[in-house]
Every structure is written in C-alpha cells, then in structure tokens.
N, C-alpha and C. Protein backbone atom coordinates (compact mmCIF):
# COMPACT_ATOMS: atom_id res chain seq x y z
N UNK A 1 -14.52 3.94 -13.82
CA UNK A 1 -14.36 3.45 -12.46
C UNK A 1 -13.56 4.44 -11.64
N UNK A 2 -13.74 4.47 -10.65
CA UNK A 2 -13.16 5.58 -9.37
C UNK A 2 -13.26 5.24 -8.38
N UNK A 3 -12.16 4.73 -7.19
CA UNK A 3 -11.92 4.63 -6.09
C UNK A 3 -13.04 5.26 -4.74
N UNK A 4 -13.19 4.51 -4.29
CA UNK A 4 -14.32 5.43 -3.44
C UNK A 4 -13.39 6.42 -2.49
N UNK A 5 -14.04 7.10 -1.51
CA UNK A 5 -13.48 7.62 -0.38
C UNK A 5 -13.61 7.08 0.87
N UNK A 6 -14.44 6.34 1.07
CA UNK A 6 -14.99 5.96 1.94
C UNK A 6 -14.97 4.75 2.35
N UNK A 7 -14.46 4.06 3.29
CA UNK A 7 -14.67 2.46 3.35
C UNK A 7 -15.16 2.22 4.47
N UNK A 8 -15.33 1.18 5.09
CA UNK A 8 -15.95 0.44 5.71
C UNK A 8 -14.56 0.25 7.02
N UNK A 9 -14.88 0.37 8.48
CA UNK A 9 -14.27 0.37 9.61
C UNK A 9 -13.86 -0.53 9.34
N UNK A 10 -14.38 -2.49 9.04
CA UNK A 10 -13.36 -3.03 9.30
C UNK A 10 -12.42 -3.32 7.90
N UNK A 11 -12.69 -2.74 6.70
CA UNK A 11 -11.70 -2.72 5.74
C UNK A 11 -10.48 -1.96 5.72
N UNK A 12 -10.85 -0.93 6.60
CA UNK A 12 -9.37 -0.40 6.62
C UNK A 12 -8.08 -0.96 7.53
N UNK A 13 -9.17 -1.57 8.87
CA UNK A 13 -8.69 -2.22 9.87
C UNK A 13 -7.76 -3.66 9.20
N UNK A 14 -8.74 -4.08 7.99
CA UNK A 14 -7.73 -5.30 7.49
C UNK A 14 -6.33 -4.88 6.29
N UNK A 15 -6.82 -3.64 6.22
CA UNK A 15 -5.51 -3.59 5.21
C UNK A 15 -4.37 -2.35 6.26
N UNK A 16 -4.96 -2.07 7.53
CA UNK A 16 -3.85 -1.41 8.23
C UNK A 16 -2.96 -2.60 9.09
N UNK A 17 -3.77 -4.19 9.23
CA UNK A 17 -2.76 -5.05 9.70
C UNK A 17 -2.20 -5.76 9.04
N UNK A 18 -3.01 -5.53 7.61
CA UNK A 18 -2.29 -6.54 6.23
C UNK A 18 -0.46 -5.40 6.12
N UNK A 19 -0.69 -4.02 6.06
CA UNK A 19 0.05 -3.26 6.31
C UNK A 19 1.59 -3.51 7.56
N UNK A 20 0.87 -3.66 8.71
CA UNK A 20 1.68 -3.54 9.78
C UNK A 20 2.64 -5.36 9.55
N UNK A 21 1.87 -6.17 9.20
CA UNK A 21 2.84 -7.69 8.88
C UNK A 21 3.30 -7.60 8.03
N UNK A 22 3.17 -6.97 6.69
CA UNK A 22 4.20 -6.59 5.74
C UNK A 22 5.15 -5.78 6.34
N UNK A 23 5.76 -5.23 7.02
CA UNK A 23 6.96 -4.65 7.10
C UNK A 23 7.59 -5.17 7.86
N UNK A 24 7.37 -6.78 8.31
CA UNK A 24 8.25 -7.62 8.94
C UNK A 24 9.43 -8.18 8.13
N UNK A 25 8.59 -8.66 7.33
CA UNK A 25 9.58 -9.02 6.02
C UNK A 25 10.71 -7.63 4.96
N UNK A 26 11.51 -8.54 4.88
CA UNK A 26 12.52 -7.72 3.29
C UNK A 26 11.61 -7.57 2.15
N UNK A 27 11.33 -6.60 1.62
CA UNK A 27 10.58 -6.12 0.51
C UNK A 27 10.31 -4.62 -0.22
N UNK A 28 9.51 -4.13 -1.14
CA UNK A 28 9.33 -2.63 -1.36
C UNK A 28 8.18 -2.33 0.15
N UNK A 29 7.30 -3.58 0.50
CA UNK A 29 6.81 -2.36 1.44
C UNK A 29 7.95 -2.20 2.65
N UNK A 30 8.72 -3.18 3.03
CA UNK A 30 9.16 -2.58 4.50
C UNK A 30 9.92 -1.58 3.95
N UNK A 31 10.92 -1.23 2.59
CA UNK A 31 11.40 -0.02 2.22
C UNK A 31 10.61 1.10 2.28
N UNK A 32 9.49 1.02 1.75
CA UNK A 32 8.65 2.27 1.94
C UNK A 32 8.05 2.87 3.47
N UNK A 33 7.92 1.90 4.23
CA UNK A 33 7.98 2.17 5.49
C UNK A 33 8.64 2.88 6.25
N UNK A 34 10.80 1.96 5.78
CA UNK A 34 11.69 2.76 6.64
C UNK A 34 11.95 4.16 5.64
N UNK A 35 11.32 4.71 4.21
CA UNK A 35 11.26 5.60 3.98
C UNK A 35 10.83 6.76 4.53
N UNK A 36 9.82 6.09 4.99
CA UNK A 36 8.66 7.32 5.88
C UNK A 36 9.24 7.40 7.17
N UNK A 37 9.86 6.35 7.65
CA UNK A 37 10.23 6.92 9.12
C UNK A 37 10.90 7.36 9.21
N UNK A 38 12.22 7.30 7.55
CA UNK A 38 12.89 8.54 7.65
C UNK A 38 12.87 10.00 7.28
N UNK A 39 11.95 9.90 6.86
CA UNK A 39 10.83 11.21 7.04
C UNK A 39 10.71 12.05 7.90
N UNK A 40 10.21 11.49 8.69
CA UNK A 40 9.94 11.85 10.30
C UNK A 40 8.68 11.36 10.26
N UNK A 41 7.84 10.50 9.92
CA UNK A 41 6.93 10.22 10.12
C UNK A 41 6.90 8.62 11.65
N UNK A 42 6.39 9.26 12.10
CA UNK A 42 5.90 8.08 13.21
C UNK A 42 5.68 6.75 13.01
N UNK A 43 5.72 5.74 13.60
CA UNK A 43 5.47 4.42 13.30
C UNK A 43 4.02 4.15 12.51
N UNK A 44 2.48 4.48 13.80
CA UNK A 44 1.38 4.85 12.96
C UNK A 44 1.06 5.38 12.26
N UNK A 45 1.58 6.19 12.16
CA UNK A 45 1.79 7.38 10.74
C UNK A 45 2.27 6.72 9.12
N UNK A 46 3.86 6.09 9.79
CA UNK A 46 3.77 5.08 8.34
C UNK A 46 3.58 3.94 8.23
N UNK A 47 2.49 3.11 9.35
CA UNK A 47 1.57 2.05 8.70
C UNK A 47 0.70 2.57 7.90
N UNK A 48 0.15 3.72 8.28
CA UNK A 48 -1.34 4.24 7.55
C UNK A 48 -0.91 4.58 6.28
N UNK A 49 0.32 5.41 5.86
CA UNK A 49 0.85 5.45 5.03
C UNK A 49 0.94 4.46 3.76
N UNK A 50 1.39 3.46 4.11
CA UNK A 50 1.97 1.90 3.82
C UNK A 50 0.73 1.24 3.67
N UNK A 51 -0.39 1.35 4.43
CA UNK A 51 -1.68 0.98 3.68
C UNK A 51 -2.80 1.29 2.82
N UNK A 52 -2.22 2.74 3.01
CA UNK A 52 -2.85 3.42 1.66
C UNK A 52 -2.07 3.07 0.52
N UNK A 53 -0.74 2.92 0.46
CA UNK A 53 0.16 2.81 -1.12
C UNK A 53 -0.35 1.28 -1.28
N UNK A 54 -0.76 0.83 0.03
CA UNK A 54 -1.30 -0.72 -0.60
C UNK A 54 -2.18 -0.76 -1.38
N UNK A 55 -3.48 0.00 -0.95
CA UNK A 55 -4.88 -0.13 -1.47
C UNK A 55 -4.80 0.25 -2.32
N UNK A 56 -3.88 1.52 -3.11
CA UNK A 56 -4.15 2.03 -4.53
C UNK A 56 -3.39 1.28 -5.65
N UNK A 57 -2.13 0.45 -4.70
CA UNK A 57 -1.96 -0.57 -5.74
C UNK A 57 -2.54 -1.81 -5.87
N UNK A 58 -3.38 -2.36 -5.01
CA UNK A 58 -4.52 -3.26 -5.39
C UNK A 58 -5.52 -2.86 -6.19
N UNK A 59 -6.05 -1.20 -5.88
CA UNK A 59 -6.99 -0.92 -6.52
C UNK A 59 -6.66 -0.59 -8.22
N UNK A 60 -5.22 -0.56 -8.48
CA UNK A 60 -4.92 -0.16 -9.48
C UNK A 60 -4.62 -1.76 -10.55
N UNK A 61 -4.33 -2.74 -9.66
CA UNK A 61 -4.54 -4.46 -10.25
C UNK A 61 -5.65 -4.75 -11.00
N UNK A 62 -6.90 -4.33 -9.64
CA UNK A 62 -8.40 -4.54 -10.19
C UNK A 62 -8.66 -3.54 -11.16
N UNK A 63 -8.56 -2.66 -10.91
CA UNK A 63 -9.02 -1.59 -12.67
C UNK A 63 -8.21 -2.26 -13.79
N UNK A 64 -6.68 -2.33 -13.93
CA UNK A 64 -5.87 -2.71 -14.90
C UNK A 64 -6.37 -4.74 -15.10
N UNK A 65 -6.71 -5.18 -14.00
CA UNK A 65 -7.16 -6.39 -14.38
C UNK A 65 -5.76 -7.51 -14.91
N UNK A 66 -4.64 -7.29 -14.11
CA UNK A 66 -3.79 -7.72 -14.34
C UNK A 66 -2.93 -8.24 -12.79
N UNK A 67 -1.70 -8.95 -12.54
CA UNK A 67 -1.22 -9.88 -11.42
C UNK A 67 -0.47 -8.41 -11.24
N UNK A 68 0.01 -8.86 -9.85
CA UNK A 68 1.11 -8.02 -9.28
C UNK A 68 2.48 -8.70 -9.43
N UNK A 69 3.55 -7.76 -10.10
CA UNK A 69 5.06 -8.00 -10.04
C UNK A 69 5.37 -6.73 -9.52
N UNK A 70 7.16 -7.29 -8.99
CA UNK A 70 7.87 -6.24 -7.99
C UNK A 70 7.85 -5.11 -8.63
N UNK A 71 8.60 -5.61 -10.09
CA UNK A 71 9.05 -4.35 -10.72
C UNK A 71 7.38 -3.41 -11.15
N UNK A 72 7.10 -2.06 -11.08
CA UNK A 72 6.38 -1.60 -11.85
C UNK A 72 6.69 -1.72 -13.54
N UNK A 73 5.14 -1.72 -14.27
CA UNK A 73 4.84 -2.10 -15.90
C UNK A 73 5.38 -0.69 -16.28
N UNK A 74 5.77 -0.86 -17.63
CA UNK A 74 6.37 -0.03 -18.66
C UNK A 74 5.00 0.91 -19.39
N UNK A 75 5.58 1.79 -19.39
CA UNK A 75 4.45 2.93 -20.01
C UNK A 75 4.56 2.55 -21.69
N UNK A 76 3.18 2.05 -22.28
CA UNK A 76 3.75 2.04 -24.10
C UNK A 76 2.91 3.01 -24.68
N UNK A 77 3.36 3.55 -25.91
CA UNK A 77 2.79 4.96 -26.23
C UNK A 77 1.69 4.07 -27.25
C-alpha cells in the first residue's frame, strides 16, 4: 500500500478545515501549529502544514489498522 499524491479538491479542502478547528483547542495539533509559526511559517502555511501531519497520521492508522492515542506506539524489534 502507498499513499497517493493526488487527491481530490474537496478532500483536501476537508482536512485543511478539519486542520484549521483543530488548533482551537489545547492539544499536539495546536502545538504543532504554534511550532510552525514559530518557524516563521505563516498562518496558511501552518494549516497546510498541520493538515498534511494529519493525513499521514490517519493514513498511517489505516495501513497499521489500529485506534489513535496521544502518545506515539513503541518500536518492538
């Protein structure tokens, strides 16, 4: 399985406002947000940001086939 490149206008549109209402709230995304803006990255700059780290960790749920918790899973050898 492999992530496409490509999506669909209004899928990105729903995970750039699923994006922009998450950083209302206390959480890792609004941290990662005020990360980027201390960056220097722009407001739009780190929604788009903030909705890409979304999608690859959804997309990384559906491949692994497992729930989302705060903490990231433990690497086992």
């Amino acid at each position: 399985m492999h992530r496409p490149k490509r999506y669909s206008r209004r899928l990105r549109r729903v995970f750039y406002l699923s994006a922009q209402t998450s950083i209302v709230r206390d959480g890792p995304n609004r941290d990662y947000y005020l990360k980027k803006r201390g960056e220097g990255c722009k407001h739009v700059q780190a929604v788009i940001a903030l909705a890409r780290r979304r999608t690859s960790v959804m997309w990384a749920l559906l491949r692994d086939n497992r729930t989302f918790t705060p903490t990231p899973p433990t690497q086992t050898a």
